[in-house]
Protein backbone atom coordinates (compact mmCIF):
# COMPACT_ATOMS: atom_id res chain seq x y z
CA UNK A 1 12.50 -5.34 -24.36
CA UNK A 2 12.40 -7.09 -27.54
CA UNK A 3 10.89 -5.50 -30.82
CA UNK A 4 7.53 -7.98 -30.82
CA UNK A 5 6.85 -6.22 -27.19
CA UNK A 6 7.40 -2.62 -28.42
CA UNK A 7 5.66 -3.20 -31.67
CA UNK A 8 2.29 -4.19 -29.67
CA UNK A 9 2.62 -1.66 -27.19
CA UNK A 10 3.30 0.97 -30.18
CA UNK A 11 0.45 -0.23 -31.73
CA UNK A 12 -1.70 0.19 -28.42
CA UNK A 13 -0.75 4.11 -28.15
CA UNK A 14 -1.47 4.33 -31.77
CA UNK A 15 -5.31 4.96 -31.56
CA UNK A 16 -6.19 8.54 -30.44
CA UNK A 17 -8.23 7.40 -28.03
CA UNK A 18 -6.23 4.98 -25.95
CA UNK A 19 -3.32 7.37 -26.52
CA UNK A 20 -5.40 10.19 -24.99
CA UNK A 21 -6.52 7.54 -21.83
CA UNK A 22 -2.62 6.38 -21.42
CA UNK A 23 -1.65 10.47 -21.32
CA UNK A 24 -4.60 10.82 -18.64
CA UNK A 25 -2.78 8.09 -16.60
CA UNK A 26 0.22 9.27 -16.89
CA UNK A 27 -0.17 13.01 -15.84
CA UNK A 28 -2.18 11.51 -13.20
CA UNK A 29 1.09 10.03 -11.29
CA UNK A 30 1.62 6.70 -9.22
CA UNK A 31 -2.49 7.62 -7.78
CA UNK A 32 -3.81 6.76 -10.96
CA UNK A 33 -7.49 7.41 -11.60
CA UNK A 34 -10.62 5.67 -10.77
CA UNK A 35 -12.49 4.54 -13.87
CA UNK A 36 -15.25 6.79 -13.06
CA UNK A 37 -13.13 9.61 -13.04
CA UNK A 38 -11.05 8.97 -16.23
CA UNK A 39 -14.46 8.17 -17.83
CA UNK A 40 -15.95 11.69 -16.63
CA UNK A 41 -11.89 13.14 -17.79
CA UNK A 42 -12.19 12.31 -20.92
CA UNK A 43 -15.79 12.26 -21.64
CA UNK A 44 -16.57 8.92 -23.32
CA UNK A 45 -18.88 6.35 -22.92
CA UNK A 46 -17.87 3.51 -20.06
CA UNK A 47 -18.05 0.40 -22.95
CA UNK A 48 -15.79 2.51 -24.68
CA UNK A 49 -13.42 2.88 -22.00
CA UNK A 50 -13.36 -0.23 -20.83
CA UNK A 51 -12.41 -1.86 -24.27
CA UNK A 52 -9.55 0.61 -24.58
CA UNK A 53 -8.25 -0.15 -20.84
CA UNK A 54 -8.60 -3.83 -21.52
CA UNK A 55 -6.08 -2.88 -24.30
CA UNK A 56 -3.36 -0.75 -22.51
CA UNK A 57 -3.52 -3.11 -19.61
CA UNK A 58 -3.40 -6.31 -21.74
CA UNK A 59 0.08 -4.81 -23.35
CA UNK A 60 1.52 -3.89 -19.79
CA UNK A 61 1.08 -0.15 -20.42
CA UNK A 62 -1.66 0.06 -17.27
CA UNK A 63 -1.89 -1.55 -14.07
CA UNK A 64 -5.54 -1.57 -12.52
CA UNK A 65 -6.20 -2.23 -8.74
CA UNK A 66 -9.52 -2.82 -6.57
CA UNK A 67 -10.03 -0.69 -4.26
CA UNK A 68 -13.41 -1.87 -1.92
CA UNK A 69 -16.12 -0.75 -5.32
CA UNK A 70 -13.52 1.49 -7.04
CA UNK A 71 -10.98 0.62 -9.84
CA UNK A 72 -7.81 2.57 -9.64
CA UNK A 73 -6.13 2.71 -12.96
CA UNK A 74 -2.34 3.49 -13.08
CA UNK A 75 0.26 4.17 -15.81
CA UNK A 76 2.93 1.47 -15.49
CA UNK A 77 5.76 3.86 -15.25
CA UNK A 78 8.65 0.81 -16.01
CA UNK A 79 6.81 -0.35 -18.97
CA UNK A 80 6.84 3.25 -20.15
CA UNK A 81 10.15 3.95 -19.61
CA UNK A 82 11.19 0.38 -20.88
CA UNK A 83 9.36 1.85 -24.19
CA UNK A 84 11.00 5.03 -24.63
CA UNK A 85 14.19 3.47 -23.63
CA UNK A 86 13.58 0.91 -26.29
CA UNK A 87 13.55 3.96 -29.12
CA UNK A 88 16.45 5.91 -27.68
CA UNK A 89 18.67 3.50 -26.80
CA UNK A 90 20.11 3.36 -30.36
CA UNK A 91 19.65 6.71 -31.38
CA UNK A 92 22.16 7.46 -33.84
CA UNK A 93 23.75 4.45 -33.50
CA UNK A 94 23.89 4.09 -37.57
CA UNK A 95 24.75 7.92 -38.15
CA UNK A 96 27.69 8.36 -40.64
CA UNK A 97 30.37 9.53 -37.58
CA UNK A 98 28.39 8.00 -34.54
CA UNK A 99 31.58 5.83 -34.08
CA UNK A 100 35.00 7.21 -35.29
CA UNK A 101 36.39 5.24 -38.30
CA UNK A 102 38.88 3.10 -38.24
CA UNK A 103 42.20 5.34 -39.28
CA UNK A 104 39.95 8.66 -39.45
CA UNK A 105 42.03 11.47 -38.25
């Protein structure tokens, strides 16, 4: 993942109320949720929703499916874990004794 990708995606999760529709998704496991259902969840209107999905899923953070009249909404677990790995890959990486100095005892 390169930083342009993580920066939008960061950006997407930083509004409460996609952040709070991404959570949904996500405690909601590889099922996902029909709109309906994460509309009722979360108690907002349907335009409203369906801006902030458009968002997530434009960024690769949600997958949505059709099921016959239903759409399914899904986290994209890779993308999230792509994300977090993103942050914690170089944790520390830049900490005074992350790497032992060269003729440090």
């Amino acid at each position: 993942m390169d930083i342009e990708e993580a920066a939008t995606q960061l950006e997407a999760l930083g509004n409460t109320t996609r952040l709070r529709v991404y959570r949904a998704l996500v405690r909601a496991g590889e099922d996902g949720l029909p709109v309906g259902g994460l509309q009722m969840k979360l108690g907002i209107a349907a335009s409203t929703l369906s801006h902030h999905l458009h968002r997530l899923i434009s960024t690769g953070l949600v997958t949505q499916e059709r099921q016959a009249t239903t759409l399914i909404c899904r986290a994209n677990y890779t993308a999230m874990n792509g994300l977090v790995g993103f942050l914690a890959d170089e944790c520390c990486a830049d900490a005074p004794y992350a790497v032992k100095k060269e003729g440090a005892a």
